[in-house]
N, C-alpha and C. Protein backbone atom coordinates (compact mmCIF):
# COMPACT_ATOMS: atom_id res chain seq x y z
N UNK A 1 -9.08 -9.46 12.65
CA UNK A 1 -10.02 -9.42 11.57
C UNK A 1 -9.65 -8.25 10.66
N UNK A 2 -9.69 -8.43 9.43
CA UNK A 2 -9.37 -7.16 8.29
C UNK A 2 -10.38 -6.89 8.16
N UNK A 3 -10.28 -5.29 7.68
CA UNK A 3 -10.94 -4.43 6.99
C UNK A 3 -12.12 -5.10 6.01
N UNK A 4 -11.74 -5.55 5.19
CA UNK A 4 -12.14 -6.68 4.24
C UNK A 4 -13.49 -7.26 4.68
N UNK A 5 -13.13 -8.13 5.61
CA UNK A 5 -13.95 -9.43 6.35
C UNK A 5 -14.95 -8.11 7.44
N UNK A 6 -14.70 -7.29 8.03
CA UNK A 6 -15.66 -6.79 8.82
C UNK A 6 -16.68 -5.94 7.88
N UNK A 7 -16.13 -5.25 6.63
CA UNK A 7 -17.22 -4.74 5.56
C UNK A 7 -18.16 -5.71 5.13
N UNK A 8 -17.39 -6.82 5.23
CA UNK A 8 -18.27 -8.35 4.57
C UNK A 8 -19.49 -7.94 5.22
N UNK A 9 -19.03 -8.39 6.87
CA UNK A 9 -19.37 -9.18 7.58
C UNK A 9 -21.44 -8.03 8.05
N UNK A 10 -20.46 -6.47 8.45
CA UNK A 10 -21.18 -5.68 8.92
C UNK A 10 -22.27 -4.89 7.82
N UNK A 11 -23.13 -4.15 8.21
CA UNK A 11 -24.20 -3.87 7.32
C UNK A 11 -23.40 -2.17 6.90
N UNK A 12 -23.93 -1.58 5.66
CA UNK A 12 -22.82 -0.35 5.38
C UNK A 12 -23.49 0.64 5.89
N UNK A 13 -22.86 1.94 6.16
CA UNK A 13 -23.34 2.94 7.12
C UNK A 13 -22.95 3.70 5.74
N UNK A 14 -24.80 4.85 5.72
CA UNK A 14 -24.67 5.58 4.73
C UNK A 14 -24.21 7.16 5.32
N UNK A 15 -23.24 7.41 4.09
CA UNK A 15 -22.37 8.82 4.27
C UNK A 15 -20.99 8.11 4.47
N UNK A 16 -20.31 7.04 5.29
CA UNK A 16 -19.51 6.65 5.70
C UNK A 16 -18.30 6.89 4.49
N UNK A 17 -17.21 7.77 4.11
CA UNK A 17 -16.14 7.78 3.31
C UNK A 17 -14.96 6.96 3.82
N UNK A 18 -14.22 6.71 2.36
CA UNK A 18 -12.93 5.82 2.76
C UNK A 18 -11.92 6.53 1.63
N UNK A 19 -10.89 6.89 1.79
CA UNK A 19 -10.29 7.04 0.94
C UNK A 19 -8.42 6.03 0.99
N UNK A 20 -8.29 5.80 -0.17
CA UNK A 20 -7.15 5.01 -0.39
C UNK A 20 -5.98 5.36 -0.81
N UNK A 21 -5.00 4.59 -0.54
CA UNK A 21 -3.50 5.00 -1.36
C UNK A 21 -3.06 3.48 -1.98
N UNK A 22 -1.95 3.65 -3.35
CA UNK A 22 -1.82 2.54 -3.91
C UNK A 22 -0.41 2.70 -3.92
N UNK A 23 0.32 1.54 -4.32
CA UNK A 23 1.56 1.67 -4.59
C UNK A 23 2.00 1.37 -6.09
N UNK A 24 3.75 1.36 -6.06
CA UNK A 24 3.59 1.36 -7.76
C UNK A 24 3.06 0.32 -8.13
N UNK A 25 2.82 -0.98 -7.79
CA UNK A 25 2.15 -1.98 -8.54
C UNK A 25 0.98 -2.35 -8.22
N UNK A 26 -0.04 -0.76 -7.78
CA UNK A 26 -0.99 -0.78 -7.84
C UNK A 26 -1.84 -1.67 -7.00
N UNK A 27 -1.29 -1.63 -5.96
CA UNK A 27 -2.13 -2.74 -4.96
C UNK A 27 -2.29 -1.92 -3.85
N UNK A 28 -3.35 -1.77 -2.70
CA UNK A 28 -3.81 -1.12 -2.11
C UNK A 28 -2.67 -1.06 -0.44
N UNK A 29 -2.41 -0.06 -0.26
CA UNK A 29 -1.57 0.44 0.65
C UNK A 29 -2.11 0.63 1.86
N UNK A 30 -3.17 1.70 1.80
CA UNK A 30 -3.34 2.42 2.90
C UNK A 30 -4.58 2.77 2.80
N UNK A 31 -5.43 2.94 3.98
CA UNK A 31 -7.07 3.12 3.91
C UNK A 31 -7.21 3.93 4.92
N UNK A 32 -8.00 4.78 4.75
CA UNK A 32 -8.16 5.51 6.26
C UNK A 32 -9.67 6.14 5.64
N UNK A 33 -10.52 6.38 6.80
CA UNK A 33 -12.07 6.80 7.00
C UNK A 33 -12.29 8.00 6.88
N UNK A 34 -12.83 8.83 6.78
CA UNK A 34 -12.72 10.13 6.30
C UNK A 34 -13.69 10.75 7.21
N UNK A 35 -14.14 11.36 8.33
CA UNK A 35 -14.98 11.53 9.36
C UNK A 35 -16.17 12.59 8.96
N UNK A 36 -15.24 13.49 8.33
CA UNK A 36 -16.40 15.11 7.43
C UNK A 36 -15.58 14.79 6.56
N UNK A 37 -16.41 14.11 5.61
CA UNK A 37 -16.38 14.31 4.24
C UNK A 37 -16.96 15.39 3.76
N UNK A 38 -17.74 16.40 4.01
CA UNK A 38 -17.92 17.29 3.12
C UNK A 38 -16.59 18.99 3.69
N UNK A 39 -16.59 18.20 4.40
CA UNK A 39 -15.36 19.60 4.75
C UNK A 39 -14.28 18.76 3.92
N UNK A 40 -13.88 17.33 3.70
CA UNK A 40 -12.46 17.11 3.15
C UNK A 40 -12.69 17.40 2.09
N UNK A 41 -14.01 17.78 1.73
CA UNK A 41 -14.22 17.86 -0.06
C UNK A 41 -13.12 19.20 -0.55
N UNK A 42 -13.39 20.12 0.72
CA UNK A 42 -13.12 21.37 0.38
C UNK A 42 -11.61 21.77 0.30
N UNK A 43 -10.85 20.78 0.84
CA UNK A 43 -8.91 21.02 0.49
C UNK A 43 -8.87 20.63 -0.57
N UNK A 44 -7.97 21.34 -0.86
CA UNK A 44 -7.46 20.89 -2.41
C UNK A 44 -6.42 19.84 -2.98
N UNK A 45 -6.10 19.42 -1.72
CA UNK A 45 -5.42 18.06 -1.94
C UNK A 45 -5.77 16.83 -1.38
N UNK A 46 -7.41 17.28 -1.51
CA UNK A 46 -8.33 15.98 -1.07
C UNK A 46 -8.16 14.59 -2.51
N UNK A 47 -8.21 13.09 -1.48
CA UNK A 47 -8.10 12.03 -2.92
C UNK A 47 -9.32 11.65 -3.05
N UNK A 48 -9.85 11.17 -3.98
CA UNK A 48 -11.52 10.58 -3.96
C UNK A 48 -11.69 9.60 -3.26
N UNK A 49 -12.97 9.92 -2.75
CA UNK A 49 -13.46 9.20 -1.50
C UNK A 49 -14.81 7.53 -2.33
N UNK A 50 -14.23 6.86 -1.68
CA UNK A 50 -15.02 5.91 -1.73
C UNK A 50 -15.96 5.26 -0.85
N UNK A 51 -17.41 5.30 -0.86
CA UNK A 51 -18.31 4.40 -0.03
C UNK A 51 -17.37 3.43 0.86
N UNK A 52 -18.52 2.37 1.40
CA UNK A 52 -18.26 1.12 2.22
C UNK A 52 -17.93 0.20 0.91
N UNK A 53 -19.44 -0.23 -0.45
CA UNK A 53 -19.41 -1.15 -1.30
C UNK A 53 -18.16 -1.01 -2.12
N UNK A 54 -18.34 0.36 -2.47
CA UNK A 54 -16.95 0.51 -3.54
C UNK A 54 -15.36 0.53 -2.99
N UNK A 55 -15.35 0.14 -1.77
CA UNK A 55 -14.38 0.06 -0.82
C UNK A 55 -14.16 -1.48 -1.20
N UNK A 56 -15.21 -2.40 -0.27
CA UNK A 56 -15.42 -3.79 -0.22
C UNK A 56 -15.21 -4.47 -1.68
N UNK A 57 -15.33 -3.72 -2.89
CA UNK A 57 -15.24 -4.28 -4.50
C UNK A 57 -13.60 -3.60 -4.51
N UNK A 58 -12.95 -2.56 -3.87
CA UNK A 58 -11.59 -2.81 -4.20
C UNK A 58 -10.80 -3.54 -3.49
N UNK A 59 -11.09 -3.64 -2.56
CA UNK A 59 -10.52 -4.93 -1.31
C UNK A 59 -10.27 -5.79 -1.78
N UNK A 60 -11.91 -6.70 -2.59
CA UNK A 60 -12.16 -7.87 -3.01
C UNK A 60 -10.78 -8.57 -3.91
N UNK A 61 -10.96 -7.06 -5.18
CA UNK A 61 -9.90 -7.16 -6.24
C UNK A 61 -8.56 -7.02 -5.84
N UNK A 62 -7.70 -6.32 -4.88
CA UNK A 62 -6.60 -6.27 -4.66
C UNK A 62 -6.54 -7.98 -3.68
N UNK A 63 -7.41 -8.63 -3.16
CA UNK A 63 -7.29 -9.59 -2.44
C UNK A 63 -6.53 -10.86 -3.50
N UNK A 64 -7.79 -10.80 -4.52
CA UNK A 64 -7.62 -12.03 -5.26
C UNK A 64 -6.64 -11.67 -6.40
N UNK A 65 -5.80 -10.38 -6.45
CA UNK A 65 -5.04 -10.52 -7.48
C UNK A 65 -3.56 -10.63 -6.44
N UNK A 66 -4.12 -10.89 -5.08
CA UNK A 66 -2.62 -11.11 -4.37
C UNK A 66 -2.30 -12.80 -3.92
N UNK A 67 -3.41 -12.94 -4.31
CA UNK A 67 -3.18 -14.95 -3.96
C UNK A 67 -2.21 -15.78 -5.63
């Protein structure tokens, strides 16, 4: 089951961070959860963190611009 389909599927847990990586043609690479988000706030080579929804709305879009 993907990432994708279990955000669908499951209800979103608030605080929960995600942050992403893209490649050059801009399609989603790499995802990983962010556990203390307010301590990752504090490096300086932290990337912006995204919710569960705003996770699940870039999923959505990298999905259907790969079919």
């Amino acid at each position: 089951m993907s990432l994708r389909t279990t955000l669908k599927k499951n209800k979103t847990v608030r605080g929960r961070r995600w942050t992403i990586r893209k490649n050059d043609d801009n399609r989603v690479t790499e995802v990983k959860m962010i556990f203390k988000p307010e301590e990752y706030v504090t490096y300086s080579n932290s990337r912006i963190m995204y919710g569960d929804k705003a996770l699940l709305e870039i999923l959505e879009k990298d999905y259907e611009t790969s079919r």
